[in-house]
Each structure stands twice: as C-alpha cells, then as structure tokens.
N, C-alpha and C. Protein backbone atom coordinates (compact mmCIF):
# COMPACT_ATOMS: atom_id res chain seq x y z
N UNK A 1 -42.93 -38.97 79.63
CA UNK A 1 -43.49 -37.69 79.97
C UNK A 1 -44.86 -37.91 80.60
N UNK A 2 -45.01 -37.21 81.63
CA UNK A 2 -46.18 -37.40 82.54
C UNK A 2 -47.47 -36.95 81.89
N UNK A 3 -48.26 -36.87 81.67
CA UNK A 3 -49.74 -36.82 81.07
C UNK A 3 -50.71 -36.03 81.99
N UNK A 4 -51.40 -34.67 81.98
CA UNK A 4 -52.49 -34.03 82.90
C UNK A 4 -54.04 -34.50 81.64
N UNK A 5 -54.56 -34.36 82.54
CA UNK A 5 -55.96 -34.54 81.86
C UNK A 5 -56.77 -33.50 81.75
N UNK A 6 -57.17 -32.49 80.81
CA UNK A 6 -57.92 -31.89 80.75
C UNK A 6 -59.08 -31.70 80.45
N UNK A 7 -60.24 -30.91 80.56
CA UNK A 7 -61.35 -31.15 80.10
C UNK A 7 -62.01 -29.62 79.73
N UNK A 8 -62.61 -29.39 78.24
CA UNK A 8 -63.01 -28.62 77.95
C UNK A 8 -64.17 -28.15 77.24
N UNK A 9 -65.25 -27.27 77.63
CA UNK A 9 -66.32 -27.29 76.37
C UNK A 9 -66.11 -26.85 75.42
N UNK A 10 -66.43 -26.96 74.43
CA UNK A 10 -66.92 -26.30 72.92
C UNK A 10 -68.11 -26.33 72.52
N UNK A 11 -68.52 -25.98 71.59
CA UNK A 11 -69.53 -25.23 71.19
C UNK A 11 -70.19 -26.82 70.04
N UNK A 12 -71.55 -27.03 69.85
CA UNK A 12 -71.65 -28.17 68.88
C UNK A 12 -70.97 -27.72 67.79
N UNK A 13 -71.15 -27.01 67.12
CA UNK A 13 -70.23 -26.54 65.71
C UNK A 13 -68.79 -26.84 65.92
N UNK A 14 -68.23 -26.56 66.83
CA UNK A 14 -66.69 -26.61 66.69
C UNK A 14 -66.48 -28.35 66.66
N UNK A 15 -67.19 -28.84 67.65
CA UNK A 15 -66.71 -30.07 67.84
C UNK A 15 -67.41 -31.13 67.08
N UNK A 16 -68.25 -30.51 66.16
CA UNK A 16 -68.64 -31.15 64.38
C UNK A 16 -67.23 -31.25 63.91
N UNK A 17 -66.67 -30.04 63.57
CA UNK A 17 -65.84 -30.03 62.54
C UNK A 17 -64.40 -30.40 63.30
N UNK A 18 -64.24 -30.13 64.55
CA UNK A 18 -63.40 -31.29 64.88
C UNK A 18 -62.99 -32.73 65.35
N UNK A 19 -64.31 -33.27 65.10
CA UNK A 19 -65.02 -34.62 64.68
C UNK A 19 -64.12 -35.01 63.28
N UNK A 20 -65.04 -34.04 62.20
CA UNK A 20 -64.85 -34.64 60.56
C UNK A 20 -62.78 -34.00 60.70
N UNK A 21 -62.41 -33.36 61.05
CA UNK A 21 -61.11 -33.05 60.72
C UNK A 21 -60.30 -34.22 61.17
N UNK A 22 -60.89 -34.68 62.24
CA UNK A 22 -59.52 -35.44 62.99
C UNK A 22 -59.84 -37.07 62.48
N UNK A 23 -61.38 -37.35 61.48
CA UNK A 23 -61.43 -38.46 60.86
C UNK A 23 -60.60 -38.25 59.91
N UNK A 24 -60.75 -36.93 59.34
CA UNK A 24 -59.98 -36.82 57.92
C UNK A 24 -58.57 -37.43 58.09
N UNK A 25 -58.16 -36.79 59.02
CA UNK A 25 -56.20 -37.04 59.62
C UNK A 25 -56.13 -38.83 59.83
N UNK A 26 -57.46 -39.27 59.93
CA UNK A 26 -57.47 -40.50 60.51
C UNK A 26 -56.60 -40.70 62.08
N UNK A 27 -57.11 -39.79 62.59
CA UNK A 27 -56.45 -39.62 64.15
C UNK A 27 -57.23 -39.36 65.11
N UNK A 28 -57.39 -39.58 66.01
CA UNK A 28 -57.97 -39.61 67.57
C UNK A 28 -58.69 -38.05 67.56
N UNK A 29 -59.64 -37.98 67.56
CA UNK A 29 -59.93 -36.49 68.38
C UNK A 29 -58.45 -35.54 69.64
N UNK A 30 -58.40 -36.51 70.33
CA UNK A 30 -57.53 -36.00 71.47
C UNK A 30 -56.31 -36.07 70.86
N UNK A 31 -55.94 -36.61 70.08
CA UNK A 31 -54.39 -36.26 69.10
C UNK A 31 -54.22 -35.20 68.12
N UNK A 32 -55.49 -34.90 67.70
CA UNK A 32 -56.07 -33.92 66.67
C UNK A 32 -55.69 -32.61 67.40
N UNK A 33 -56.60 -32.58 68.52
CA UNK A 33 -56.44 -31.56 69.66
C UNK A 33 -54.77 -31.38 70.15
N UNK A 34 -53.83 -32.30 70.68
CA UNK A 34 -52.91 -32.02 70.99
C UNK A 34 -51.86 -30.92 69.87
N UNK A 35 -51.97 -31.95 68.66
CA UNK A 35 -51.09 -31.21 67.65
C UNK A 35 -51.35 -30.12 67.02
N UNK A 36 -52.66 -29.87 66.93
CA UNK A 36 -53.24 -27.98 67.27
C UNK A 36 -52.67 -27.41 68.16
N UNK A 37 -52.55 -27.72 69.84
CA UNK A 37 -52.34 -27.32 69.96
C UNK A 37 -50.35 -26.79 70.57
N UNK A 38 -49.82 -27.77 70.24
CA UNK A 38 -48.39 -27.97 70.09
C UNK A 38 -47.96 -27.22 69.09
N UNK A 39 -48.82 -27.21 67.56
CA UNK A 39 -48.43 -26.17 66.55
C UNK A 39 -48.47 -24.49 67.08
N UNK A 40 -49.98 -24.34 67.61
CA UNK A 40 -50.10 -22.82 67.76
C UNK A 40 -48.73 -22.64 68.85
N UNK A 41 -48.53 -23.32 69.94
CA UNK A 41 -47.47 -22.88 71.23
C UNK A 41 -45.98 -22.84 70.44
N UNK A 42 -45.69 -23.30 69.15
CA UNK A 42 -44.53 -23.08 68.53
C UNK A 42 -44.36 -22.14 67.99
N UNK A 43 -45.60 -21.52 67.42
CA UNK A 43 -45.90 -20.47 66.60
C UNK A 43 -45.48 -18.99 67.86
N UNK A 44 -46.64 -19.08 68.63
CA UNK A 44 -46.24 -18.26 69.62
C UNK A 44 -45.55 -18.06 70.67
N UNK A 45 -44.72 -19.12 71.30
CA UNK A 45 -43.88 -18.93 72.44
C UNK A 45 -42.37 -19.83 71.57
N UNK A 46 -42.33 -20.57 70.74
CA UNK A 46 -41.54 -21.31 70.24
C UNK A 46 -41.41 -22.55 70.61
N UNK A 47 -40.15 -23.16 69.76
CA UNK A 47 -40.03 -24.45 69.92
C UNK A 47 -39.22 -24.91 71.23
N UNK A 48 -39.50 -26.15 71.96
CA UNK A 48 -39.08 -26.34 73.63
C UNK A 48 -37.70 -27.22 73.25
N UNK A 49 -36.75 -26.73 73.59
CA UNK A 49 -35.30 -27.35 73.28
C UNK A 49 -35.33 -28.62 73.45
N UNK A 50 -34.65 -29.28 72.96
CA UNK A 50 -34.91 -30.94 73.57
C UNK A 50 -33.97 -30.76 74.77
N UNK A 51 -32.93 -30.17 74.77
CA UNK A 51 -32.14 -30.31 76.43
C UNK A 51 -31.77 -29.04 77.15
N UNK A 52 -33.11 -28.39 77.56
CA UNK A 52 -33.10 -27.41 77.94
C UNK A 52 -31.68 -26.79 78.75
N UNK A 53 -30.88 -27.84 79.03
CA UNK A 53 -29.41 -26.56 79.91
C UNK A 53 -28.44 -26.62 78.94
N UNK A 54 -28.58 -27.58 77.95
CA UNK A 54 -27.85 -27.32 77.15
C UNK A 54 -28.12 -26.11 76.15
N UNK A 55 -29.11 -25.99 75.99
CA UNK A 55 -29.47 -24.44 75.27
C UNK A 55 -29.01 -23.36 76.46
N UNK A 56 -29.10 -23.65 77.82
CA UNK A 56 -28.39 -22.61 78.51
C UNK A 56 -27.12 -22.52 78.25
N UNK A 57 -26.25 -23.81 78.00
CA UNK A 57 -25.11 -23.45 77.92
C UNK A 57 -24.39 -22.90 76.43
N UNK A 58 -25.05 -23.40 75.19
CA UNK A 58 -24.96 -22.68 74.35
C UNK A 58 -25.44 -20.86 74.40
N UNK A 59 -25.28 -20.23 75.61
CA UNK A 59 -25.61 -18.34 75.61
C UNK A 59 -24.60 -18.14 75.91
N UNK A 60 -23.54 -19.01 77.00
CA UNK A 60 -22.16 -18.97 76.75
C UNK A 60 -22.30 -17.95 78.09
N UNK A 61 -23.60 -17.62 79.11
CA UNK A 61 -23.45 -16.69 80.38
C UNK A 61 -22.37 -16.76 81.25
N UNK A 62 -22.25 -16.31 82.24
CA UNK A 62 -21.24 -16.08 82.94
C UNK A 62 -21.14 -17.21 83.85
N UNK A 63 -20.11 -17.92 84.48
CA UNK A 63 -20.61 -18.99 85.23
C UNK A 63 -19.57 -18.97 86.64
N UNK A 64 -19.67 -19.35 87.71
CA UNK A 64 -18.97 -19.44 88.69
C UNK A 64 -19.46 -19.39 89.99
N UNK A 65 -18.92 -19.44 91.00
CA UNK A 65 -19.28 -20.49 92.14
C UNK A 65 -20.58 -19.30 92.44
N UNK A 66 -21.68 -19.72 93.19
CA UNK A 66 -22.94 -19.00 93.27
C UNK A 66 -22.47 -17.52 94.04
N UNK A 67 -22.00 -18.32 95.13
CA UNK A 67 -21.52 -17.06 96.11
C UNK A 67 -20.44 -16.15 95.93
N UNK A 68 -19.52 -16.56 94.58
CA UNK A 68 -18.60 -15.87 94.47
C UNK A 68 -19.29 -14.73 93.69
N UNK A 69 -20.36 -15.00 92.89
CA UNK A 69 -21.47 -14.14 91.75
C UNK A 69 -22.34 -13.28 92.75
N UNK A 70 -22.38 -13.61 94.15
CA UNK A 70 -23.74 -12.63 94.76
C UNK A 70 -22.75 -12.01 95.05
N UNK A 71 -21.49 -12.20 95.66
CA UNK A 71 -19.99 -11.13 96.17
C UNK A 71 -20.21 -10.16 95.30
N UNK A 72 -20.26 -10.60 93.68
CA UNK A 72 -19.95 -9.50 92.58
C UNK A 72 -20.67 -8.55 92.69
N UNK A 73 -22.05 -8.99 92.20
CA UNK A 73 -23.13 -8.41 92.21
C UNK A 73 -23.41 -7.43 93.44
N UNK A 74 -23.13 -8.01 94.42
CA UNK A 74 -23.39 -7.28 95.82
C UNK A 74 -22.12 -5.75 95.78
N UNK A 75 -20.75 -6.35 95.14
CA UNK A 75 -20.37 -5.56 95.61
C UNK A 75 -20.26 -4.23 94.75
N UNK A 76 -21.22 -4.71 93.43
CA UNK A 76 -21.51 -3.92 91.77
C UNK A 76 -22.40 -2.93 92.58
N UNK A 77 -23.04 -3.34 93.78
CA UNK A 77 -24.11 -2.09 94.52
C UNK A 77 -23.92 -0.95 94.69
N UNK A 78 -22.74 -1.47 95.24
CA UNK A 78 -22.21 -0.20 96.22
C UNK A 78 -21.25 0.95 95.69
C-alpha cells in the first residue's frame, strides 16, 4: 500500500500528551497517530472491506452487459 505524507500542527499541549501516550503504547508517535486515526474512520464511515467487489458482489445487484442495462434504463424513461 502506497504511503502519502502528511503534515500537521498541533497545539504544545496536544502534542505533550501525544508524546507521553504513544511512549506509553511504546509506539512511534506517527503509529500512535495512524491508529487514532484508523479507529475514529471505523467508528464513523466504517470498516474498508478487504475485497472491495467482492462486498459488491455479496448485494447480489443486478448484473448484465452495460449496454444492455442503459437499453433498460433508457427505455424505463419513456
């Protein structure tokens, strides 16, 4: 998995205590940071499928040739 680099300020207070937290974990600052924030994005958007088309194909949608589906649709218009 490809890696972006980000860069962010905080405030001295925050980045005290996420200093002493991520000694506590005995973990990297920047690992500390990741799994914060990997927890909150599960919390709020959920967990990322490990094989994302296969979760498409478990909805069980409708499937068939592209153009035979815009025919449908097109002709659901009229």
């Amino acid at each position: 998995m490809a890696s972006k680099r980000m860069q962010l300020l905080i405030p001295e207070a925050m980045e005290i205590r996420l200093r002493r937290a991520a000694e506590r974990d005995r973990v990297p600052r920047g690992a500390w940071v990741r799994q914060a924030i990997q927890e909150r994005l599960e919390r709020v958007v959920g967990p990322v499928p490990e094989d994302p088309l296969a979760e498409l194909r478990r909805l069980n949608g409708p499937t068939s040739d592209i153009g035979a589906m815009i025919g449908e649709i097109e002709a659901g218009r009229s």
